[in-house]
Protein backbone atom coordinates (compact mmCIF):
# COMPACT_ATOMS: atom_id res chain seq x y z
CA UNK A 1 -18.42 33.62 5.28
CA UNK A 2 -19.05 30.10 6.21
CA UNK A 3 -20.35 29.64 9.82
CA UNK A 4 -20.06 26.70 12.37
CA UNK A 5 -22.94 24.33 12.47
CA UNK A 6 -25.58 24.16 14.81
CA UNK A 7 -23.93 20.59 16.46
CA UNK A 8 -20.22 22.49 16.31
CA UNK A 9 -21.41 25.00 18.55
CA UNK A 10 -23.51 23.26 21.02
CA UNK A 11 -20.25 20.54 21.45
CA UNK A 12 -18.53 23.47 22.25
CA UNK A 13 -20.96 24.63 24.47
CA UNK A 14 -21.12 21.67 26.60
CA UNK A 15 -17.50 21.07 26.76
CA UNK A 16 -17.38 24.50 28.54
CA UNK A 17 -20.40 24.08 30.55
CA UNK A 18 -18.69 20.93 31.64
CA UNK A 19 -15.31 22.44 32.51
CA UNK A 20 -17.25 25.16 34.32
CA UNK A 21 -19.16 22.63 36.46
CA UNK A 22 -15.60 20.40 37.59
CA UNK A 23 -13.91 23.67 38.71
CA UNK A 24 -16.69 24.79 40.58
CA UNK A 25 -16.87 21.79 42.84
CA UNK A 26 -13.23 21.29 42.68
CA UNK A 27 -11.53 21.82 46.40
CA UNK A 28 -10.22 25.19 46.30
CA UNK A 29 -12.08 26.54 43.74
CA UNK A 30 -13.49 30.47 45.20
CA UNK A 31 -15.45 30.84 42.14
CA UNK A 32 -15.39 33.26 38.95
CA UNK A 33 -14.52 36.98 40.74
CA UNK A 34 -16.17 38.09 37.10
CA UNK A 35 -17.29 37.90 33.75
CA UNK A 36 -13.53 38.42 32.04
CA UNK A 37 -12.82 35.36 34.07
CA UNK A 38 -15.30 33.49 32.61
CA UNK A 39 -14.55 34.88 29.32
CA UNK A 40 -11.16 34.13 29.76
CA UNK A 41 -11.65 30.41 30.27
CA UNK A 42 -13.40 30.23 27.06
CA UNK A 43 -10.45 31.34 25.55
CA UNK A 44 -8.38 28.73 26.80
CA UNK A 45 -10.79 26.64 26.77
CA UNK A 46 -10.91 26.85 23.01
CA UNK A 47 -8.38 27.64 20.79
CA UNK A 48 -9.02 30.21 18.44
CA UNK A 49 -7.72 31.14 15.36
CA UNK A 50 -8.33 34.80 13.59
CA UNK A 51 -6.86 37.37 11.86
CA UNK A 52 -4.81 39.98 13.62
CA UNK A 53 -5.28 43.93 13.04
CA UNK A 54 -2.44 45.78 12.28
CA UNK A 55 -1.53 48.90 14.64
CA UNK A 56 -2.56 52.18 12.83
CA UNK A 57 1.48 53.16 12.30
CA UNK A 58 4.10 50.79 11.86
CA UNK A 59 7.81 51.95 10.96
CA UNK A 60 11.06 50.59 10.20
CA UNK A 61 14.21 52.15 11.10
CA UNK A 62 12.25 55.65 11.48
CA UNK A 63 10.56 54.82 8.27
CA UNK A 64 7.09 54.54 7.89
CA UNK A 65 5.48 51.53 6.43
CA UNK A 66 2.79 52.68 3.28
CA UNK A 67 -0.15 50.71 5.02
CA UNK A 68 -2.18 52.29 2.78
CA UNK A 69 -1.26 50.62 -0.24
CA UNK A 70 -3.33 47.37 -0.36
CA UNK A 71 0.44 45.08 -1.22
CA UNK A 72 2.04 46.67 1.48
CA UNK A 73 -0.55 45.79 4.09
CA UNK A 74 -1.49 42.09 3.08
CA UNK A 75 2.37 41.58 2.94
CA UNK A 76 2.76 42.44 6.27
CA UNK A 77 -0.25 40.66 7.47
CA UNK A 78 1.25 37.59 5.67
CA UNK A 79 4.31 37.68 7.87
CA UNK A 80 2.29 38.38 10.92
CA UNK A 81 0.05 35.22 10.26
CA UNK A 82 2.72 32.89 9.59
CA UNK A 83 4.36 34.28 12.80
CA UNK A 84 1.72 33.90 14.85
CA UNK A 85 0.85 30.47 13.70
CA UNK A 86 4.33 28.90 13.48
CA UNK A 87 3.91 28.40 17.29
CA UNK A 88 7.01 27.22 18.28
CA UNK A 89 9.53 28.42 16.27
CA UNK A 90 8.16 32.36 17.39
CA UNK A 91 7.70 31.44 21.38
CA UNK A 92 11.47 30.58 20.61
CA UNK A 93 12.65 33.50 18.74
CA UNK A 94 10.52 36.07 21.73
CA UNK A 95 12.77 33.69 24.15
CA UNK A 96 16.02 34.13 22.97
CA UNK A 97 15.26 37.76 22.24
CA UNK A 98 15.36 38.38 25.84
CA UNK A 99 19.03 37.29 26.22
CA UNK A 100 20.94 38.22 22.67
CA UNK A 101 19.24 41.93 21.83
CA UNK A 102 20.04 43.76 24.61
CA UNK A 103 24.18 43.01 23.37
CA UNK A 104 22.94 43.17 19.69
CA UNK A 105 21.42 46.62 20.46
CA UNK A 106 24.47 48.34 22.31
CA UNK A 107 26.88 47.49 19.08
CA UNK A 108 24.19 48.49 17.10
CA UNK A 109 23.95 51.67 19.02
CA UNK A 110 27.68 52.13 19.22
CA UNK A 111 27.59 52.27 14.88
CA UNK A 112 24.96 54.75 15.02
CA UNK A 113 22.39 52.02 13.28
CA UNK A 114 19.03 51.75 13.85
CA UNK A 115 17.39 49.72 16.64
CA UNK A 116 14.98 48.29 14.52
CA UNK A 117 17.93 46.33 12.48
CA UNK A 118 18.24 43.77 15.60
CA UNK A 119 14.83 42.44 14.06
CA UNK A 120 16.92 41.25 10.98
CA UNK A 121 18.75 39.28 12.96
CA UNK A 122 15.72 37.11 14.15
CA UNK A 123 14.49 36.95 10.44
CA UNK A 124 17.98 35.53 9.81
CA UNK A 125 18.62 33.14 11.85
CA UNK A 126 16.05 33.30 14.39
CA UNK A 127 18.55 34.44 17.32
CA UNK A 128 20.69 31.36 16.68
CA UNK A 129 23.89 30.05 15.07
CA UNK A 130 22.00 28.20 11.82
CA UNK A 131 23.52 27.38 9.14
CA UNK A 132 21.76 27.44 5.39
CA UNK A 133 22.23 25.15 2.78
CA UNK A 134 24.77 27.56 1.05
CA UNK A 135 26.44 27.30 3.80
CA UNK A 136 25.53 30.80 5.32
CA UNK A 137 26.09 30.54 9.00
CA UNK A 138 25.54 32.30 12.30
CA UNK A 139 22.90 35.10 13.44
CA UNK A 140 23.75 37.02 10.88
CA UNK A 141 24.05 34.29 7.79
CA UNK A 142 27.48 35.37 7.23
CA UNK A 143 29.19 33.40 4.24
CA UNK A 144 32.67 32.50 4.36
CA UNK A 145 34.44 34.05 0.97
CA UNK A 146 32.02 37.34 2.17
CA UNK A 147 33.40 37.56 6.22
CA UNK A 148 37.21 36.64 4.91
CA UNK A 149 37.07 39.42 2.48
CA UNK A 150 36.46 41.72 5.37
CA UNK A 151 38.67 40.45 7.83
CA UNK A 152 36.91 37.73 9.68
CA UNK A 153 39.46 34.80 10.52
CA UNK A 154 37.09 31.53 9.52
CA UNK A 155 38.89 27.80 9.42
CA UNK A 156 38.51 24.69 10.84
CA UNK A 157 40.06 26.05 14.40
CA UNK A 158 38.51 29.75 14.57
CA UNK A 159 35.26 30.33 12.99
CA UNK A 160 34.49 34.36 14.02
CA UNK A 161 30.60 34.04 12.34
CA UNK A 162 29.79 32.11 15.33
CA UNK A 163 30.56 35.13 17.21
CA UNK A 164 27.59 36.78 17.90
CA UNK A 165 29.52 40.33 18.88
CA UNK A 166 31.74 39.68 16.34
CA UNK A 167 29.15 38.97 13.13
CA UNK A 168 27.20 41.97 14.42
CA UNK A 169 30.23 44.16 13.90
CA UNK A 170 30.40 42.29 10.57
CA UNK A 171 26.35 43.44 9.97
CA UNK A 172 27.31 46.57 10.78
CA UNK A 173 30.04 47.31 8.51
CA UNK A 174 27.87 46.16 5.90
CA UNK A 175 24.85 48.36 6.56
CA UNK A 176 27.38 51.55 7.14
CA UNK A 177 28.46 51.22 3.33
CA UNK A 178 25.16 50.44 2.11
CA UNK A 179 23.60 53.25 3.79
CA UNK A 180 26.01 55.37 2.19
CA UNK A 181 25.17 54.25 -1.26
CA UNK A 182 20.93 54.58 -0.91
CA UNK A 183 20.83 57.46 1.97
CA UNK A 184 18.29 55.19 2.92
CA UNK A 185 17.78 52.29 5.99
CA UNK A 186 14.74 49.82 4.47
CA UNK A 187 17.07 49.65 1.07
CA UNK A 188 20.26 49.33 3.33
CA UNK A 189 18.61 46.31 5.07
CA UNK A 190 16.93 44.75 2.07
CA UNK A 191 20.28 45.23 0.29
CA UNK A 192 22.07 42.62 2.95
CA UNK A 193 19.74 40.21 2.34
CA UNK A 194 19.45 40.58 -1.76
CA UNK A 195 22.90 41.93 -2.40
CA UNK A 196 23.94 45.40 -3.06
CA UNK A 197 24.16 44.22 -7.03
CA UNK A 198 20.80 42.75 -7.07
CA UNK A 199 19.10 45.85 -5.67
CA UNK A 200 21.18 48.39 -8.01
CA UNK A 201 20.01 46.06 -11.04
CA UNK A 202 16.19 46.52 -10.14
CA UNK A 203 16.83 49.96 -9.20
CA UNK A 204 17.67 50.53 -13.08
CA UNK A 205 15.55 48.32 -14.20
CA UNK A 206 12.23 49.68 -13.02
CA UNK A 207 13.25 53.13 -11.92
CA UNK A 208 12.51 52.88 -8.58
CA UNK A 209 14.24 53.39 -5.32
CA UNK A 210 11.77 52.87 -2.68
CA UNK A 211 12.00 49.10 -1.29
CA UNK A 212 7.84 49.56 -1.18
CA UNK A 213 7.82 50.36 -4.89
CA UNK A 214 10.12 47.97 -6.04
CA UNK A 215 9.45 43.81 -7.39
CA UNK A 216 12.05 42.10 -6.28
CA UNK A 217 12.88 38.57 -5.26
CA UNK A 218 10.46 36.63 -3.06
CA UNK A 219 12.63 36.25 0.01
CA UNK A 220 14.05 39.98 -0.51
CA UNK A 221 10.33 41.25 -0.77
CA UNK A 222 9.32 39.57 2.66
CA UNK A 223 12.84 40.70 3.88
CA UNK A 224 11.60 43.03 5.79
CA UNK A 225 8.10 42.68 6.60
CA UNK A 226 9.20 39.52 8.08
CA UNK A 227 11.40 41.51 10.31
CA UNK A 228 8.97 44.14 10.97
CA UNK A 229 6.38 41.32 11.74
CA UNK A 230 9.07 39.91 14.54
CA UNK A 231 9.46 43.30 15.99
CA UNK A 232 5.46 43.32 16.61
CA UNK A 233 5.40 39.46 18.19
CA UNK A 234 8.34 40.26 20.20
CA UNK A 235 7.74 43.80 21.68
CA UNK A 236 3.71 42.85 22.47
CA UNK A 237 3.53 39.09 21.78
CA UNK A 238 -0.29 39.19 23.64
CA UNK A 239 -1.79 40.60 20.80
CA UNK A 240 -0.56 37.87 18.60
CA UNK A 241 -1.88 35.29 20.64
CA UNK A 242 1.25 34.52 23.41
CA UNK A 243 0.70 33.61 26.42
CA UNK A 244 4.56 34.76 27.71
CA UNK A 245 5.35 35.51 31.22
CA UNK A 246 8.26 37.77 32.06
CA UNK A 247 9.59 34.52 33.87
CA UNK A 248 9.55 32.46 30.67
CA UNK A 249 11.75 34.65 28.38
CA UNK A 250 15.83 33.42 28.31
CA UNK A 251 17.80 35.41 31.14
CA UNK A 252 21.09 37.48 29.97
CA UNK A 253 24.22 34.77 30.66
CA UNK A 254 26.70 36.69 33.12
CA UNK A 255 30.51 36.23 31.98
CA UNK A 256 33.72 37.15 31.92
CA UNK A 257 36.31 37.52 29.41
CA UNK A 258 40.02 36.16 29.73
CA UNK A 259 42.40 36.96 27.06
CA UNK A 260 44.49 34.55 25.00
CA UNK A 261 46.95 34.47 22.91
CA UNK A 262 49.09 31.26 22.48
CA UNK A 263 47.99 27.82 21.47
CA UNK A 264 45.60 26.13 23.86
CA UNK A 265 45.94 22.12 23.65
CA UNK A 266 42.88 20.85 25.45
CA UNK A 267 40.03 22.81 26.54
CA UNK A 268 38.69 20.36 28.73
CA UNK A 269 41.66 21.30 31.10
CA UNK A 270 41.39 25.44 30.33
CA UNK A 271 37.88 25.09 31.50
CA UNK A 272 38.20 23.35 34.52
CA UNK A 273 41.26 26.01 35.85
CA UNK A 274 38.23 28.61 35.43
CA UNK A 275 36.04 26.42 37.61
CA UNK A 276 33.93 25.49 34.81
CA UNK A 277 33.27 22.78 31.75
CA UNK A 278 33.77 21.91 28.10
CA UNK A 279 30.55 22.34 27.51
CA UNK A 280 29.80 25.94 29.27
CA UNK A 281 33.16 26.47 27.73
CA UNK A 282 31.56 25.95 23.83
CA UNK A 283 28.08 27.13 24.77
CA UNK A 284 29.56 30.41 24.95
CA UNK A 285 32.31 30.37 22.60
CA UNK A 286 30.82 28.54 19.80
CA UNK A 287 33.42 30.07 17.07
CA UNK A 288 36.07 27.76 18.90
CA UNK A 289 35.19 25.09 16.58
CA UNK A 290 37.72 22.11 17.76
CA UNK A 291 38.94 20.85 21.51
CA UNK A 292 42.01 23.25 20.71
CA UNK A 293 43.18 26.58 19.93
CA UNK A 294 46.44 27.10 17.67
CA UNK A 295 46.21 30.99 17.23
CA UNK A 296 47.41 33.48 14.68
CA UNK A 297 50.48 34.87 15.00
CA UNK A 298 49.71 38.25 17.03
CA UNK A 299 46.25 37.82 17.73
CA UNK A 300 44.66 38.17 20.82
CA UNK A 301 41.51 36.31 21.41
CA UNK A 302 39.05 36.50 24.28
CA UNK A 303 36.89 33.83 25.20
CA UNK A 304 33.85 34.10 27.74
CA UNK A 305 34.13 32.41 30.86
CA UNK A 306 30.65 31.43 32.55
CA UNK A 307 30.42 33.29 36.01
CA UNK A 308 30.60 30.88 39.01
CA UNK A 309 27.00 29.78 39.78
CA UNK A 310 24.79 31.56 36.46
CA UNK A 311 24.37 28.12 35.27
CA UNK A 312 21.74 27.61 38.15
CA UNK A 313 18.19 28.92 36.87
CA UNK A 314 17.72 30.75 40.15
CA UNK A 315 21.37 32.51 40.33
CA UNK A 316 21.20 33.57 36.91
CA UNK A 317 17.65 35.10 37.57
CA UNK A 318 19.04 36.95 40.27
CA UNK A 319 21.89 38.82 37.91
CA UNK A 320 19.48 39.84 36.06
């Protein structure tokens, strides 16, 4: 183990001495009520960067995790570290978790599927519409031959993968079918990101059919520790190192739903008989992908409509 110097230390030393000394005489300052306070200001005084020990029983989906097999471990402490350390990106992700899983959970819920799968979503897409360079796009990384082929409507107009209700139905339908197949939730999830085929192929391959036992692709085999890690951040992100009030997470976006079902020639317009804007209008309907609407023939649509006054920080703190 290498260890500071003697000159590294007694910098740092000073530089807290010093800080100690300016708050002390600073007006206002009442003093240090104890040691943890002192302690405390060390640690912000200096950041810190360590390992992180892993709770004594992690699951997935019900499922335990094999901590006790040395791969399974360091793989999850991989995730956890690059979690952890990819600063901004996580505080993000433990943000946005706070508005979109409480609506991920309840259709979840509703298709009798885990809890736990809402983590997938984050180590898709990090709660947001992305888009990868195969063109994989929304929370859940839906492609468009793959959503078509089970109903989705996706064009230049109506792109449903933006949907975050609707691509979580989409999830769901997937995991149903592949839960079927394995009798088994860490395979079902694995299988959406590596394909049903892919996973079958290793299955006979090595003879295998626990995702823990199995060698398979390197963004399949972090597939779920990476989710499992997000679960940990985002459900206690103190022990990992974030500082996170309750006032700092994204508040739940209070709306309404009005039903449509002819064409719709300028949105600008719609949104201002609603008392609102394009651009609430698009914020929450992001699969409305141009300044119009030309329907299907016998669809109904229904597009959120931003209630009057949530857009204010304070109002929409209140709802909630």
């Amino acid at each position: 183990m290498t260890y500071p110097d003697k000159k590294t230390v007694l910098t740092a030393f000073v530089l807290i001495s010093t800080i100690i000394v300016i708050l002390s005489i600073a007006p206002g300052f009442k003093g240090f009520n104890s040691s943890q306070d002192r302690e405390r200001l060390a640690l912000d005084t200096l950041y810190t960067i360590k390992s992180f020990k892993l709770p004594d029983n992690v699951t997935f989906a019900g499922e335990k995790m094999p901590l006790d097999n040395f791969d399974t471990k360091e793989c999850l402490e991989r995730e956890i570290l690059i979690s952890a350390y990819r600063h901004s990106s996580t505080i993000l992700i433990i943000k946005r978790a706070n508005r979109y899983l409480p609506l991920i959970e309840k259709i979840l819920k509703k298709n009798n599927i885990p809890d736990d799968f809402k983590y997938l979503a984050a180590a898709e897409s990090e709660y947001s519409n992305m888009i990868s360079p195969a063109g994989a796009t929304g929370f859940w990384q839906i492609m468009p031959e793959t959503g078509r082929e089970e109903g989705m409507e996706i064009n230049t107009v109506v792109d449903e993968r933006y949907d975050v209700e609707m691509s979580t139905r989409f999830a769901c339908e997937y995991f149903l079918k592949s839960y079927e197949k394995y009798s088994n939730w860490t395979l079902t999830a694995a299988s959406y990101n590596g394909g049903r085929a892919a996973i079958d192929e290793q299955i006979g391959i090595q003879n295998q059919n626990n995702y823990y036992d199995l060698l398979l692709s390197d963004e399949t085999a972090r597939y779920i520790f990476r989710a499992v890690a997000y679960k940990l951040v985002i459900t206690d992100p103190a022990s990992f190192g974030f500082n996170i009030g309750k006032d700092d997470l994204y508040p739940e976006l209070n709306y309404y739903e009005v039903k449509v079902d002819s064409t719709i020639t300028n949105f600008s317009s719609f949104a201002e008989k609603f008392g609102t804007n394009y651009k609430m209008l698009k914020l929450l309907n992001p699969w409305l992908r141009k300044p119009y609407l030309t329907p299907k023939p016998n669809k109904e649509y229904l597009i959120k409509i931003l209630a009057e006054g949530i857009r204010s920080i304070e109002k929409t703190e209140t709802v909630n």
